[in-house]
N, C-alpha and C. Protein backbone atom coordinates (compact mmCIF):
# COMPACT_ATOMS: atom_id res chain seq x y z
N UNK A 1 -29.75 37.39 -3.12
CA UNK A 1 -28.39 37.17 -2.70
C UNK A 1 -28.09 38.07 -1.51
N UNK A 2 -27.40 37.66 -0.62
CA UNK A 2 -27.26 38.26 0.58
C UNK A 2 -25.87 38.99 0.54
N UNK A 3 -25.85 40.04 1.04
CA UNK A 3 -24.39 40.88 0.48
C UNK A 3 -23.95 40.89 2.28
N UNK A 4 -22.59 41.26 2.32
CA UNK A 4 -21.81 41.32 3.72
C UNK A 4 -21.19 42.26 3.20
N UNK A 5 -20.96 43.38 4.28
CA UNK A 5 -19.90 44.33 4.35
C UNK A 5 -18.14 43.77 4.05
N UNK A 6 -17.59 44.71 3.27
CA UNK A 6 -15.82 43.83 3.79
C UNK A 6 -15.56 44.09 5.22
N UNK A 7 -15.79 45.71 5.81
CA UNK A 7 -15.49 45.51 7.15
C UNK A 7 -16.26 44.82 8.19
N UNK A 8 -17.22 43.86 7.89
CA UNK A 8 -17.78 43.03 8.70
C UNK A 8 -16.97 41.60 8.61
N UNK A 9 -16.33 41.33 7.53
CA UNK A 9 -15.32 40.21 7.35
C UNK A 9 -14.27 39.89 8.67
N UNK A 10 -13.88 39.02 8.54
CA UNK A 10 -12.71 38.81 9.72
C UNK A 10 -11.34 39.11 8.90
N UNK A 11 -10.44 39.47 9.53
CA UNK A 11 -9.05 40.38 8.52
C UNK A 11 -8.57 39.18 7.74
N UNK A 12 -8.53 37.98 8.11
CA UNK A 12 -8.20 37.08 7.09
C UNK A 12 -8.72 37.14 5.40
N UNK A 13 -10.54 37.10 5.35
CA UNK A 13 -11.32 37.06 4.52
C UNK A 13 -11.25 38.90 4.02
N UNK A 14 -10.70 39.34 5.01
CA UNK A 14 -10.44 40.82 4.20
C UNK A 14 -9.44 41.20 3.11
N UNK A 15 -8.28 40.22 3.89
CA UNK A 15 -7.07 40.40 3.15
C UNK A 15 -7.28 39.27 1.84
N UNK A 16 -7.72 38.62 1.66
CA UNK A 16 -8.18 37.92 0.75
C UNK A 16 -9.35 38.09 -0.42
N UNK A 17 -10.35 39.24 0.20
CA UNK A 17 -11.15 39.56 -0.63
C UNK A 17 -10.12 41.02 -1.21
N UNK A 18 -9.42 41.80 -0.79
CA UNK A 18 -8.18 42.73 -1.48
C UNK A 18 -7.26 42.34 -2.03
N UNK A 19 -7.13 40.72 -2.01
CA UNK A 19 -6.20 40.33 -3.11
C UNK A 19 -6.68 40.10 -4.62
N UNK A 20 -8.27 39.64 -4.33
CA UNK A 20 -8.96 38.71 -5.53
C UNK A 20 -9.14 40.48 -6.10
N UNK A 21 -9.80 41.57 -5.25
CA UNK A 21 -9.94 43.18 -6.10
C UNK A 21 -9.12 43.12 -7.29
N UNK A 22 -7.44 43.30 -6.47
CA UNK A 22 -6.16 43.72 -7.04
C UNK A 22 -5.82 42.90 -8.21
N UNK A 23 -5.97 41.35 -8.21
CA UNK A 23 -6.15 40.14 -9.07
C UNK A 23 -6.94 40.52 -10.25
N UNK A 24 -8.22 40.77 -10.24
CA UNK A 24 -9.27 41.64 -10.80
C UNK A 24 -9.36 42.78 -11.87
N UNK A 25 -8.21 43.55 -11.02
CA UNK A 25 -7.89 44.60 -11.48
C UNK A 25 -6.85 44.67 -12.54
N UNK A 26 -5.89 43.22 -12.25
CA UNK A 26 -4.87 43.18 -13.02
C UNK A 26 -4.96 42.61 -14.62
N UNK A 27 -5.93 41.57 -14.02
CA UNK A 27 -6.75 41.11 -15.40
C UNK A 27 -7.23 41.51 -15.90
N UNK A 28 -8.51 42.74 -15.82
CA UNK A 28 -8.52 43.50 -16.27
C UNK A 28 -7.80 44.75 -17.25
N UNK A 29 -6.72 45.26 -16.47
CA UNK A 29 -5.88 46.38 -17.21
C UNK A 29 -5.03 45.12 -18.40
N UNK A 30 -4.97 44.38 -18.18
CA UNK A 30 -4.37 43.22 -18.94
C UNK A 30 -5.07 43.06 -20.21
N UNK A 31 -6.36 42.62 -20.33
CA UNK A 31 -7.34 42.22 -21.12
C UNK A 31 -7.27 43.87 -21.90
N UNK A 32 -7.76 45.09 -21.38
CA UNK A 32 -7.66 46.05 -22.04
C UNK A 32 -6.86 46.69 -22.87
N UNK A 33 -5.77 46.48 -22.44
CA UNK A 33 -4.35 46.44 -23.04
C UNK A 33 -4.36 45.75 -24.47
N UNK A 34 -4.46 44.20 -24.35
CA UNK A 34 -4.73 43.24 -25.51
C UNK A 34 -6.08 43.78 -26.01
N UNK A 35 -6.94 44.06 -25.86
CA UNK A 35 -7.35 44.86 -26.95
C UNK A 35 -7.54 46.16 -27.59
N UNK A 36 -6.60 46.73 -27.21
CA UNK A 36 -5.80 47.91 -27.91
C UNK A 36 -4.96 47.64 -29.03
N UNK A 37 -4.47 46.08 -28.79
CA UNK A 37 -3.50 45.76 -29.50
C UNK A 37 -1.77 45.55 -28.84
N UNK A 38 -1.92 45.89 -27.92
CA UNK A 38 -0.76 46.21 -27.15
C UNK A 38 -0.72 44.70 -26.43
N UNK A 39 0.61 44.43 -26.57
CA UNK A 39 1.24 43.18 -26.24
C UNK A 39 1.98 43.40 -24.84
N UNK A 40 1.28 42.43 -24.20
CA UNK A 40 1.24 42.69 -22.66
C UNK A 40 1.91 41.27 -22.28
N UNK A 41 2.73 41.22 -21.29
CA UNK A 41 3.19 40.06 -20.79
C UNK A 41 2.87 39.47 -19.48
N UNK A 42 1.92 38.99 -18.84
CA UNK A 42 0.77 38.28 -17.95
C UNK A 42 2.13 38.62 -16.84
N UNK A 43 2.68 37.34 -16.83
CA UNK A 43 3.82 37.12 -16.04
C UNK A 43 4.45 38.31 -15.44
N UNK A 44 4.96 39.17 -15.88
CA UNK A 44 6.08 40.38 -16.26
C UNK A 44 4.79 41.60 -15.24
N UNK A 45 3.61 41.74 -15.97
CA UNK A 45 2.32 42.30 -15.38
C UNK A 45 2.52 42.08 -13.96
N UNK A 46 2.00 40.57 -13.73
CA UNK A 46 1.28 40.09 -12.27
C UNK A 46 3.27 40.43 -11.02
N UNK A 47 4.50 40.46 -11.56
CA UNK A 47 5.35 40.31 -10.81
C UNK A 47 5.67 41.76 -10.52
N UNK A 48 5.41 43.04 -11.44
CA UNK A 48 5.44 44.29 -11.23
C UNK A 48 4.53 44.95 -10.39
N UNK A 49 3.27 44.36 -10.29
CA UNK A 49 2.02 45.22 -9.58
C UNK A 49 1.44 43.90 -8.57
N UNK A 50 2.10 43.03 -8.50
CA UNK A 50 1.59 41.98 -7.43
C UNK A 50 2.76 41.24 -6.42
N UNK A 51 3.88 41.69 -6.42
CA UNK A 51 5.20 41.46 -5.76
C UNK A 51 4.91 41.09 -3.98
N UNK A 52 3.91 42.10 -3.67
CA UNK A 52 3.65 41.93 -1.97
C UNK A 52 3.10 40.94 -2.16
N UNK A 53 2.78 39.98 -2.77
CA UNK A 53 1.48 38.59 -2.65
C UNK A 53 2.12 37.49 -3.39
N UNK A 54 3.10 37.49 -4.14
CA UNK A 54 4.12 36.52 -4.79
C UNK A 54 5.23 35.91 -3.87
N UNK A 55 4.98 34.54 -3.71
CA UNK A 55 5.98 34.04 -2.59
C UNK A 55 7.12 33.69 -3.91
N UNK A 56 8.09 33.92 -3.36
CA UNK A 56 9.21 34.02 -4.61
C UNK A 56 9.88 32.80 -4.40
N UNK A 57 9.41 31.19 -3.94
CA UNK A 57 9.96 30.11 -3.66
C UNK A 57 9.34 29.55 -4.42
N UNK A 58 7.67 30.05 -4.77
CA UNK A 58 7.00 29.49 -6.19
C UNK A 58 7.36 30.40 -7.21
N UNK A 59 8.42 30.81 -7.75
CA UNK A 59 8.18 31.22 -8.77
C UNK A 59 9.85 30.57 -9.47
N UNK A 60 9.94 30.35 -10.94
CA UNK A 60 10.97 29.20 -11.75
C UNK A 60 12.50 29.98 -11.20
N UNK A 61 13.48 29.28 -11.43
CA UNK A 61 14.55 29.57 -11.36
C UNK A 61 15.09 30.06 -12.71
C-alpha cells in the first residue's frame, strides 16, 4: 500500500482528511463511553465537538 504525506495533499483533501481524524475521534470517545456504561447521546456529542463542520440548514427544526 502506498502511503502519502497529509502535507503533500492539496488543502482541500487536507481539510477533509482532518475532518474524517476528528469524525474518528468522536466515534471513538463515543463507543468508549458506551462501554463504560455511560449513556452518551451521538447527536448532542457530534453538535458540541463538531459545530465548525455542521451546516446548521441540515440540521431538524
Amino acid at each position: 500500500m502506498n502511503s502519502t504525506k497529509v502535507d503533500e495533499l492539496d488543502p482541500i483533501d487536507q481539510e477533509q482528511f482532518r475532518l474524517l481524524k476528528k469524525l474518528f475521534g468522536a466515534f471513538t470517545a463515543v463507543e468508549r463511553s458506551a462501554s463504560k456504561g455511560k449513556e452518551v447521546e451521538l447527536e448532542k456529542y457530534l453538535t458540541e465537538n463538531m459545530s465548525d463542520y455542521i451546516d446548521s440548514q441540515e440540521l431538524p427544526v
